[in-house]
Protein backbone atom coordinates (compact mmCIF):
# COMPACT_ATOMS: atom_id res chain seq x y z
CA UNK A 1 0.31 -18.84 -6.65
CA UNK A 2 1.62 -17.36 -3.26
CA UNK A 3 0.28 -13.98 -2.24
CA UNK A 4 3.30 -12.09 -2.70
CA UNK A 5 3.17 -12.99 -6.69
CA UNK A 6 -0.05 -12.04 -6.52
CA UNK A 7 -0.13 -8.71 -5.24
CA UNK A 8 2.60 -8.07 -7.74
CA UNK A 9 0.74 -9.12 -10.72
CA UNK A 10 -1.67 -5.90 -9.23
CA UNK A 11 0.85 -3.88 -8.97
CA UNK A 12 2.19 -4.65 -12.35
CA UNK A 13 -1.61 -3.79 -13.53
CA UNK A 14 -1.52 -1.13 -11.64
CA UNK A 15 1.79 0.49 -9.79
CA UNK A 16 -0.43 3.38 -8.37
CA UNK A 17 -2.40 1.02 -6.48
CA UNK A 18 -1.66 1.91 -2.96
CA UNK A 19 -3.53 -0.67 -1.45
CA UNK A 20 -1.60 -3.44 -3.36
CA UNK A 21 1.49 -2.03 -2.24
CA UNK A 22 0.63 -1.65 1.12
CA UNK A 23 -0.72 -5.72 1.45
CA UNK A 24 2.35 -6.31 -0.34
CA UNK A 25 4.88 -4.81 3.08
CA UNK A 26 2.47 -6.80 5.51
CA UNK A 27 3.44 -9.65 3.31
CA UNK A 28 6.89 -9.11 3.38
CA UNK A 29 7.14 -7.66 7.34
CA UNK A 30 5.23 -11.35 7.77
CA UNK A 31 8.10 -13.05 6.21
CA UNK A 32 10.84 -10.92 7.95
CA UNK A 33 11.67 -8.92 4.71
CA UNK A 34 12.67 -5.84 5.84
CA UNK A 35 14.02 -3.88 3.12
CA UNK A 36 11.47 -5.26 0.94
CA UNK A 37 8.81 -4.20 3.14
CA UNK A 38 10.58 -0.42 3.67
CA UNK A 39 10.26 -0.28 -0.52
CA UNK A 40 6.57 -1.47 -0.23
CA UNK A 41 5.59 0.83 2.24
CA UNK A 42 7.70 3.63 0.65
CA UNK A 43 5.72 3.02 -2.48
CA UNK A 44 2.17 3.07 -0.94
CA UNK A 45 2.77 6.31 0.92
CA UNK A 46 3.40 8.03 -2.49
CA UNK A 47 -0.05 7.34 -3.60
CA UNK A 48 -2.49 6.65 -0.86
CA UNK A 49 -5.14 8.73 0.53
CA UNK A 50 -6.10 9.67 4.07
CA UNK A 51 -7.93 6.68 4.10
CA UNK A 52 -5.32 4.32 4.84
CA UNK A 53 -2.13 6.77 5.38
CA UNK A 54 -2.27 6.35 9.26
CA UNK A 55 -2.29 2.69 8.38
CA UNK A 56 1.20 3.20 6.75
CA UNK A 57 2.39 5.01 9.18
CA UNK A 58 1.84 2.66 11.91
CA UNK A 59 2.64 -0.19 10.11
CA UNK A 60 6.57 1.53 9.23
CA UNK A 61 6.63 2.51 12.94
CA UNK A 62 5.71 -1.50 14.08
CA UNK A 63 8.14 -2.76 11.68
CA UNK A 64 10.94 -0.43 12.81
CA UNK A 65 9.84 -1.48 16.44
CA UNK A 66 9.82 -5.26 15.54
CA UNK A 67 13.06 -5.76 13.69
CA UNK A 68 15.82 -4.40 16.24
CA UNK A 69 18.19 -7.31 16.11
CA UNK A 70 20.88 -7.98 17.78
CA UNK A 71 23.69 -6.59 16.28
CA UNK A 72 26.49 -8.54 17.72
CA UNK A 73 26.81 -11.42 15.46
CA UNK A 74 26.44 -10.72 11.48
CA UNK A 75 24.87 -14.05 10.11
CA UNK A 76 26.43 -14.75 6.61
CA UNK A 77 24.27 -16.78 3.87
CA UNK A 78 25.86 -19.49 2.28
CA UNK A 79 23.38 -20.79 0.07
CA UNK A 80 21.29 -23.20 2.79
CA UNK A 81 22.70 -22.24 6.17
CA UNK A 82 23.86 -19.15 7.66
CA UNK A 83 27.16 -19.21 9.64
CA UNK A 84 28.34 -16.53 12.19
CA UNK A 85 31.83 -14.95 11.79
CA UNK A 86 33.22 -14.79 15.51
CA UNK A 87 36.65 -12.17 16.23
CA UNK A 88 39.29 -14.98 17.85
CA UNK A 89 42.27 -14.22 20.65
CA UNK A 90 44.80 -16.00 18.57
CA UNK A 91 44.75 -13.19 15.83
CA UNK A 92 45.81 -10.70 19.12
CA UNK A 93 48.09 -13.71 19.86
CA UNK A 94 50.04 -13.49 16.13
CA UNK A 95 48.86 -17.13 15.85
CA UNK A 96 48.35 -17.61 11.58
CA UNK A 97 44.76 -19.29 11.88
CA UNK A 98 43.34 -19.96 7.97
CA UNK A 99 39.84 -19.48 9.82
CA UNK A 100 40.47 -16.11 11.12
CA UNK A 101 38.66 -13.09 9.82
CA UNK A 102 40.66 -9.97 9.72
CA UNK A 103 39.34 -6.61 8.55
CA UNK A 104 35.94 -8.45 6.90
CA UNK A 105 38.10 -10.85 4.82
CA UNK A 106 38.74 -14.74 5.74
CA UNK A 107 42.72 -15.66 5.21
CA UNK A 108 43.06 -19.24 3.53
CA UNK A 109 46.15 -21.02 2.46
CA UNK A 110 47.32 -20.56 -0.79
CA UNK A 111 47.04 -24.83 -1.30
CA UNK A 112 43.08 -24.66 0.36
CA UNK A 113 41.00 -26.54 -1.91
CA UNK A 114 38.69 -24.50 -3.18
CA UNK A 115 35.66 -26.76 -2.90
CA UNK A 116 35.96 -26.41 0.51
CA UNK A 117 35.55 -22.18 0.44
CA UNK A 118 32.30 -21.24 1.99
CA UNK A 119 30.69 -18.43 -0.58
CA UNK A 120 29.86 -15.15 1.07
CA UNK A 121 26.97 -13.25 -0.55
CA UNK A 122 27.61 -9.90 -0.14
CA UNK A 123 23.99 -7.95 0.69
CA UNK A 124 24.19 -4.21 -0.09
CA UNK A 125 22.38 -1.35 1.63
CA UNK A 126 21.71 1.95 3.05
CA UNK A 127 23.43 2.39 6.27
CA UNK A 128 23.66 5.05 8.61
CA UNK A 129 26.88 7.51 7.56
CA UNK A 130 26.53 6.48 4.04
CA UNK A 131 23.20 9.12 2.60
CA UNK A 132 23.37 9.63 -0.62
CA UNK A 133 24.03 13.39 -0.99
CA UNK A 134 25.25 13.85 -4.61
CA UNK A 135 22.46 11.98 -6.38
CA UNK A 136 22.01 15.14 -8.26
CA UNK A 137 24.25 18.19 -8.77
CA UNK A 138 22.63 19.45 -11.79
CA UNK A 139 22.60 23.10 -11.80
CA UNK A 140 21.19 23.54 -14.87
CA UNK A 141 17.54 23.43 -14.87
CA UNK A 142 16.17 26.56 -13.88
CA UNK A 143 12.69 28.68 -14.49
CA UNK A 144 13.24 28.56 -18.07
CA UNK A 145 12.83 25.16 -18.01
CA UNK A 146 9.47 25.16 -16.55
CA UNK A 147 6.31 25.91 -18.87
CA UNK A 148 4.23 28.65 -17.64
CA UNK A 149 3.55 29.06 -13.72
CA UNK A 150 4.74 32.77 -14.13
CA UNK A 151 3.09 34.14 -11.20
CA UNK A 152 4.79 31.10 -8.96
CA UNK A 153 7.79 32.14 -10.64
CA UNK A 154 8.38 35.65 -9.23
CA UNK A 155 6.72 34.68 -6.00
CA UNK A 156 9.36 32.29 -5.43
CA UNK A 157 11.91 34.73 -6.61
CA UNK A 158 11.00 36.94 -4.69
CA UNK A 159 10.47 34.96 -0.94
CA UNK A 160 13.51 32.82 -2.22
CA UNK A 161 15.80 33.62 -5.17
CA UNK A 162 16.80 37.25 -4.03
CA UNK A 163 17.54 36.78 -0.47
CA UNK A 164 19.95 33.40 -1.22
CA UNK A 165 21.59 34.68 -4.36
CA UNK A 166 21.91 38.60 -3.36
CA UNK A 167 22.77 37.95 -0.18
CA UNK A 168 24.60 42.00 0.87
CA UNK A 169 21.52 44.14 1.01
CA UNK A 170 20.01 41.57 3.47
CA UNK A 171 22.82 41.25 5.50
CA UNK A 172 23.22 44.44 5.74
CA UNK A 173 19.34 44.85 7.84
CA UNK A 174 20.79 41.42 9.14
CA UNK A 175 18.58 38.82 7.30
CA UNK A 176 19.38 35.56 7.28
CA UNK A 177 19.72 33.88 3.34
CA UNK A 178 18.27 30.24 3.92
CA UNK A 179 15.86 28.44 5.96
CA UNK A 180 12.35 26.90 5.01
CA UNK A 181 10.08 26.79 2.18
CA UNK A 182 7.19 24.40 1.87
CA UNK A 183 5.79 23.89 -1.04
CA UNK A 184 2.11 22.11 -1.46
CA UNK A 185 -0.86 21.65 -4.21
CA UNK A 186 -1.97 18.67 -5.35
CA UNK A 187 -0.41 15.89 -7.20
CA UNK A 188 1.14 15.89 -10.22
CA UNK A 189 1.68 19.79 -10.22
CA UNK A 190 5.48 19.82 -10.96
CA UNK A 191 6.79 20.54 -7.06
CA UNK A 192 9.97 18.52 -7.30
CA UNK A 193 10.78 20.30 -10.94
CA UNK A 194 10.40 23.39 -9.33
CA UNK A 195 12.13 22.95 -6.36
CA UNK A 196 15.07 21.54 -8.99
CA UNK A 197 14.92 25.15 -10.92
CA UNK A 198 14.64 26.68 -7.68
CA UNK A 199 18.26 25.24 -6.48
CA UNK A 200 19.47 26.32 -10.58
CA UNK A 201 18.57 29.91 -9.95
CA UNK A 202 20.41 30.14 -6.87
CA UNK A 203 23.24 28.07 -8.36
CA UNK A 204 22.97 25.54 -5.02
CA UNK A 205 23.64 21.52 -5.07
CA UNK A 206 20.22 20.49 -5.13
CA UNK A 207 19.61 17.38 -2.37
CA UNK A 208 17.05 15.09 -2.85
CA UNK A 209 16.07 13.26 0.44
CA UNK A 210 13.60 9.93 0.33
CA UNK A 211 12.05 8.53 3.34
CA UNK A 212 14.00 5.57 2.42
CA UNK A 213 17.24 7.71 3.04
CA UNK A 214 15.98 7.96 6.59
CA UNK A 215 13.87 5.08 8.09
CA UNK A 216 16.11 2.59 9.44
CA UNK A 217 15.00 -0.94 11.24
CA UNK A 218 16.85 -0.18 14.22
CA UNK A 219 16.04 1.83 16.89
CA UNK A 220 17.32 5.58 16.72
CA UNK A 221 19.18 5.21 13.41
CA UNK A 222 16.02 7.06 11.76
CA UNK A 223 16.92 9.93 13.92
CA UNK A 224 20.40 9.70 13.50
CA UNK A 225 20.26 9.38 9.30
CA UNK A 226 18.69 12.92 9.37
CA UNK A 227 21.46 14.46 12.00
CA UNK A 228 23.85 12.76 9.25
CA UNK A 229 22.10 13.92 6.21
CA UNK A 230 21.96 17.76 8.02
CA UNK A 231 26.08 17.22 8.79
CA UNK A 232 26.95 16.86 5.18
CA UNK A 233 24.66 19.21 3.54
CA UNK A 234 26.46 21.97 5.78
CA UNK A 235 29.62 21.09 4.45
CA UNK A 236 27.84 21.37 1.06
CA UNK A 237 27.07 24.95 0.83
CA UNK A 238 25.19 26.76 -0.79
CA UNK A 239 22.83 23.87 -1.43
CA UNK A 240 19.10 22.83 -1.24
CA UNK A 241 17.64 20.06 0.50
CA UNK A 242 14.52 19.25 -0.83
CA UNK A 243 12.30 16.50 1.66
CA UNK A 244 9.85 15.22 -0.83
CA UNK A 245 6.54 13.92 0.81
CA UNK A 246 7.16 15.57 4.64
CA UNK A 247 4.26 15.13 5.50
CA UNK A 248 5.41 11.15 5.91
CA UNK A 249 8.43 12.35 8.59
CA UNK A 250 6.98 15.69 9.79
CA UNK A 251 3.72 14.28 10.76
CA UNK A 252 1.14 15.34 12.67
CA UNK A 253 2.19 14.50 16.19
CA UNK A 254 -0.89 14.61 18.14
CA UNK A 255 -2.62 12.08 15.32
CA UNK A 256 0.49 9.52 15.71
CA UNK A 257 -1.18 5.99 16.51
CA UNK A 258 2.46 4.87 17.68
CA UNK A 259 5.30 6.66 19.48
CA UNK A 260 8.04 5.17 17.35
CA UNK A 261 7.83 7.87 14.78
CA UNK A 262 7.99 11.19 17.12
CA UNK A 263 11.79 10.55 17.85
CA UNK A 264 12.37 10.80 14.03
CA UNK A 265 9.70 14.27 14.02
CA UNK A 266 11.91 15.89 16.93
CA UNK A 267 15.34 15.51 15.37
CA UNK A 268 14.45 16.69 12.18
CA UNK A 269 12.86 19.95 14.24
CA UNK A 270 16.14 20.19 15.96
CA UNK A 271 17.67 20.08 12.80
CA UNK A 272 15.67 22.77 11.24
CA UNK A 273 16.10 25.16 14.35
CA UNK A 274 17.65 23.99 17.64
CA UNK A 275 20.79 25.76 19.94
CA UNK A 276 23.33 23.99 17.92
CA UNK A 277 22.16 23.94 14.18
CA UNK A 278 23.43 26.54 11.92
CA UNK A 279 21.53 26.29 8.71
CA UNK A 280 22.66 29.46 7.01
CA UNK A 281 23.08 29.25 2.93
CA UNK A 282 21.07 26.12 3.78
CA UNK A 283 17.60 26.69 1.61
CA UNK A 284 15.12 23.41 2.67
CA UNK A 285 12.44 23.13 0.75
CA UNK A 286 9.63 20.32 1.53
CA UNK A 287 6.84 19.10 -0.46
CA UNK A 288 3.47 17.62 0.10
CA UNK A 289 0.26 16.70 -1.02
CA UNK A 290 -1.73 16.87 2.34
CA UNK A 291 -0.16 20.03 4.56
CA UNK A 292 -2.81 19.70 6.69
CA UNK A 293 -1.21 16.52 7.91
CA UNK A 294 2.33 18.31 8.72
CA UNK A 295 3.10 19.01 12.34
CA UNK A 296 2.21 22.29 13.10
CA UNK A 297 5.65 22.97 14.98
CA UNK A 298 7.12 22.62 11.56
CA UNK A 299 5.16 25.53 10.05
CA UNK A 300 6.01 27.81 12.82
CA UNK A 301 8.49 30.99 12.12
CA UNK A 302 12.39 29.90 11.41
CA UNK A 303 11.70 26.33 10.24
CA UNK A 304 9.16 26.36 7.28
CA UNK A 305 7.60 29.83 7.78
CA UNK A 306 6.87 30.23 4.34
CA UNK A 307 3.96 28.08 2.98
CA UNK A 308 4.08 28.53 -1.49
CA UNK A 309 0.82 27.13 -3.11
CA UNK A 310 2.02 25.46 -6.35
CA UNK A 311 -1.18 25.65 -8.48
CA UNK A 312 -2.38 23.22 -11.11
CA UNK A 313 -0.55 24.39 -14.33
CA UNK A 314 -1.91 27.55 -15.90
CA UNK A 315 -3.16 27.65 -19.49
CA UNK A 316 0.21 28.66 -21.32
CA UNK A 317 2.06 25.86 -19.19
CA UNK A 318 -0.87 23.24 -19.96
CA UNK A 319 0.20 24.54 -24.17
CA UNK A 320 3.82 23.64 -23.41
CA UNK A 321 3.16 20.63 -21.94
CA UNK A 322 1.36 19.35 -24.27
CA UNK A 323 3.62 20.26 -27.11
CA UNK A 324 6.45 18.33 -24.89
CA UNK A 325 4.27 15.28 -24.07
CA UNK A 326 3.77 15.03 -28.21
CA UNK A 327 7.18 15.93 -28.80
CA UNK A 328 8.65 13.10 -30.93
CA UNK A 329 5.37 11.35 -31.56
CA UNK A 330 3.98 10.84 -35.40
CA UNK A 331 1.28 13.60 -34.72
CA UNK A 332 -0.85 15.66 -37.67
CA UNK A 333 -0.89 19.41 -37.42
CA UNK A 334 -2.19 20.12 -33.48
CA UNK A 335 -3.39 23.49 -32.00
CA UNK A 336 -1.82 23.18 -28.94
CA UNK A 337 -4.06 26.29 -27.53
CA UNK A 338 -7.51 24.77 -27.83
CA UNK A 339 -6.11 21.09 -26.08
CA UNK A 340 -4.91 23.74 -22.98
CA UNK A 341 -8.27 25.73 -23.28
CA UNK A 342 -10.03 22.17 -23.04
CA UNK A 343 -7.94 20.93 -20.12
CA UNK A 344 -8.61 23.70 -17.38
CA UNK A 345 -7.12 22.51 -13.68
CA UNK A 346 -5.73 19.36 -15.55
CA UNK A 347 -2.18 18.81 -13.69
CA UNK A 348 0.80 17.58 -15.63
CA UNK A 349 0.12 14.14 -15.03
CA UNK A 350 -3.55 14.49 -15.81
CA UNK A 351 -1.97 15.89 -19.54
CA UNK A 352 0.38 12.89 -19.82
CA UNK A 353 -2.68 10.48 -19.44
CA UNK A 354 -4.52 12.25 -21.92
CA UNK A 355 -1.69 11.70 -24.27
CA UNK A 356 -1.27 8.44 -23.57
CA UNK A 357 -4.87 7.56 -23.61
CA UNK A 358 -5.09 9.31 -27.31
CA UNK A 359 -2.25 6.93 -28.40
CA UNK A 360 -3.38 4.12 -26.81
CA UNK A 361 -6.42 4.93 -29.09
CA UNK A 362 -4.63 5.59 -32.36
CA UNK A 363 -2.60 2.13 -31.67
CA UNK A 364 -5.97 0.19 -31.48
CA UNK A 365 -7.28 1.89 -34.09
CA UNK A 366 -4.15 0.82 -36.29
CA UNK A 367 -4.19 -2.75 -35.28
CA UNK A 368 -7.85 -2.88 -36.20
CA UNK A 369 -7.58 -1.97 -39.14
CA UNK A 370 -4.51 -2.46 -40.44
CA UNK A 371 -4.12 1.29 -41.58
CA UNK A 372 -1.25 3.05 -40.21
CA UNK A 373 -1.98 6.74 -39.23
CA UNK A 374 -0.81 9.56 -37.23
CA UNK A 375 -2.48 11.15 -33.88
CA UNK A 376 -4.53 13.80 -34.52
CA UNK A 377 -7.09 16.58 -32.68
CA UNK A 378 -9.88 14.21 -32.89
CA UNK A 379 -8.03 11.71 -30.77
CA UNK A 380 -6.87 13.82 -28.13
CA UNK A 381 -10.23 15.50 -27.66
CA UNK A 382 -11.99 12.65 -27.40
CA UNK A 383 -9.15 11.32 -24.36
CA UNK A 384 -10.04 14.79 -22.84
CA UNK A 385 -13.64 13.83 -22.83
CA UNK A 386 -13.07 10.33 -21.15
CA UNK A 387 -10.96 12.21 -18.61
CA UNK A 388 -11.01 14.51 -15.64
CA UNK A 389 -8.74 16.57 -13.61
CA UNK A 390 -7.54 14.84 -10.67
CA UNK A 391 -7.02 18.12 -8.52
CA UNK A 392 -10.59 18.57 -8.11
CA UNK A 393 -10.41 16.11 -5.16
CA UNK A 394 -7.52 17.81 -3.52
CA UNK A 395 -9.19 20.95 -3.61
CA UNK A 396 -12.20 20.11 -2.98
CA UNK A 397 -11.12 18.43 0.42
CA UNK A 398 -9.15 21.70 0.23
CA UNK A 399 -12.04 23.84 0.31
CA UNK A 400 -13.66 21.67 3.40
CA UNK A 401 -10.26 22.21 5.82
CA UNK A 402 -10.26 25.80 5.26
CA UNK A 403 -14.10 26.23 6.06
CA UNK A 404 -13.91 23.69 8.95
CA UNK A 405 -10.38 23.34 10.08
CA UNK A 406 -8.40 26.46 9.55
CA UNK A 407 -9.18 30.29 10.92
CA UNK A 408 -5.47 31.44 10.73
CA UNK A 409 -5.18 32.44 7.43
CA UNK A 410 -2.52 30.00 6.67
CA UNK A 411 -4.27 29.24 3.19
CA UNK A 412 -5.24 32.30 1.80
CA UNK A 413 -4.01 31.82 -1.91
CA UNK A 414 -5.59 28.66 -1.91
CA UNK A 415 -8.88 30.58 -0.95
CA UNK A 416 -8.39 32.99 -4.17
CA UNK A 417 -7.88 29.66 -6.18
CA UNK A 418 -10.99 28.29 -5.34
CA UNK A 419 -12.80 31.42 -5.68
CA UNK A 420 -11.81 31.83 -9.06
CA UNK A 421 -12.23 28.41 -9.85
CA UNK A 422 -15.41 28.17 -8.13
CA UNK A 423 -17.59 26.57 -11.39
CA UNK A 424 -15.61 23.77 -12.35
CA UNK A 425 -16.12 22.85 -8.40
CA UNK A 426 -19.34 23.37 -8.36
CA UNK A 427 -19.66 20.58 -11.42
């Protein structure tokens, strides 16, 4: 068994494994796999830690750095070899050549034999001037669709909806309906589904953009993929492009290990505020797990100047999630109140494993002994109990930047969090 199959069978144990992923893009960087190691290290920076993110970070950079190729001849796999396809001067000369290629297609006589037609494989991919911009249009989720969280509601409203969707009272004092929003909290708190609602109340195309829209193998295509992606959402508008994970193209510049990623940083700054970008009716929202990580150029005034903390669900969105999670499953009569009650600073995702714990339970329970039955309190209280929330360690290391790292005041509703909050911490 090879490594690569190994680190798979982890991964298929466990997709969340950072680690596994990571090994897995050193293995395929090692074997020249370049879109397989993009994916890989894609996949690890979704769930690592601090621990190893630099290690990500510089690895992407090394491989971008390592695999600029020369682009003059396009090698073409025919099963064994690889042949080159060369322009000729007799096709300028009129000459009728069966080995020609003209406009990416090879002209052959229509007596050729076809044993003797070499098969092209065509290899698709992402290439600069084709981002996907209209992988979703959906304008119909909005707040309605999102349990609870009614504070974070009208806050957003407020800082958001009113100024993009009511745009003539702020006009007339001359304010701008657009720019920046970052959104952080920890994981699993819903900050893509509310940036979706978001772009349904303002009744904007809502633009997703992956780091795998962006990061290119060639030198200065990274930073050209995000003038391109910037170009067509303009000619979108109104619409919202939402950067999930910034923190993994806005970061920190003075902890880079590698120069190859600022390039990338200062065109997407440009982008956000420079002489010749016009970003009005342009809302860009970003999200992350670890703002402490994003530059601190990108947080200044006119490019993400407002900072939303998206807090682990409340207790009337932890009730509706549950009832959604269980929605469809053969459950016995459930109080939905006392599971939320029992769950406090669970996340969504933290819910979801509960349920899936609880049925995991039942399921064992059934092929034991042979009884078929339906999910009930006891099951999902006793998954609570084997549980915890997984936000305790983002707010705990929370906690530590604000006391140690941060005197501005940047993080002040995070402050009233953990005040509140400040017993289940303290556990």
């Amino acid at each position: 068994m090879d490594k690569i199959e190994l680190i798979n069978k982890m991964i298929k144990a466990n997709p969340k494994d950072a680690n596994a992923w990571y090994l897995l893009g050193l293995e395929h960087s090692q074997n020249n796999n370049i879109s397989e190691a993009l994916k890989a290290f894609s996949e690890a920076l979704k769930y690592c830690d601090d621990s190893i993110k630099n290690e990500i970070i510089t690895a992407l950079s090394s491989l971008s750095e390592s695999s600029c190729l020369n682009k003059d001849s396009m090698p073409v796999d025919d099963g064994e070899n690889s042949i080159y396809l060369n322009n000729f001067d007799s096709i300028e000369n009129g000459e009728n050549n069966k080995d020609n290629q003209t406009s990416g297609e090879l002209d052959f006589e229509e007596n050729e034999d076809e044993s003797k037609l070499i098969p092209l494989r065509v290899i698709e991919g992402k290439r600069r001037g084709n981002v996907p911009l209209d992988e979703d249009t959906d304008k119909s989720v909005t707040f309605s669709d999102v349990g609870g969280l009614d504070e974070l509601k009208e806050t957003i409203r407020m800082k958001i909806i009113k100024p993009f969707s009511s745009p003539g009272l702020f006009e007339k004092f001359k304010k701008k309906s657009g720019g920046g929003i970052l959104l952080y909290g920890p994981p699993g708190c819903g900050k893509t589904f509310i940036a979706k609602a978001t772009a349904g109340e303002c009744k904007a195309n809502f633009i997703p953009v992956h780091i795998t829209d962006i990061l290119d193998p060639y030198f200065g295509v990274s930073s050209q993929n995000i003038r391109d992606i910037f170009i067509k959402a303009r000619a979108k508008k109104p619409c919202v492009l939402f950067f999930d994970e910034i923190d993994t193209i806005g970061f920190n510049r003075a902890k880079l290990s590698s120069e190859n990623m600022r390039p990338i940083i200062d065109q997407f700054l440009v982008e956000l505020e420079g002489i010749d970008s016009s970003n009005e009716k342009i809302l860009i929202i970003g999200a992350t797990n670890m703002p402490w990580d994003v530059d601190p150029a990108l947080r200044r005034p006119g490019r993400f100047d407002k900072l939303i903390f998206v807090m682990p669900p409340d207790v009337y969105a932890r009730k509706e999630i549950f009832a959604l999670k269980l929605k469809g499953r053969p459950i016995e009569d459930i109080d939905y109140m006392t599971l939320a009650k029992r769950t406090e600073l669970y996340s969504g995702a933290d819910i979801e494993n509960v349920v899936e714990h609880a049925v995991e339970n039942v399921i064992g329970s059934i092929m034991k002994t042979g009884i078929e039955r339906k999910i009930n309190m006891d099951d999902l209280i006793f998954a609570i109990e084997k549980t915890k929330p997984s936000t305790l360690d983002w707010l705990r290391t929370m906690e530590t930047y604000i006391k140690y790292g941060s005197n501005s005041g940047m993080f002040r509703d995070v402050e009233m969090f953990l005040k509140k909050y400040r017993a289940y911490l303290d556990r």
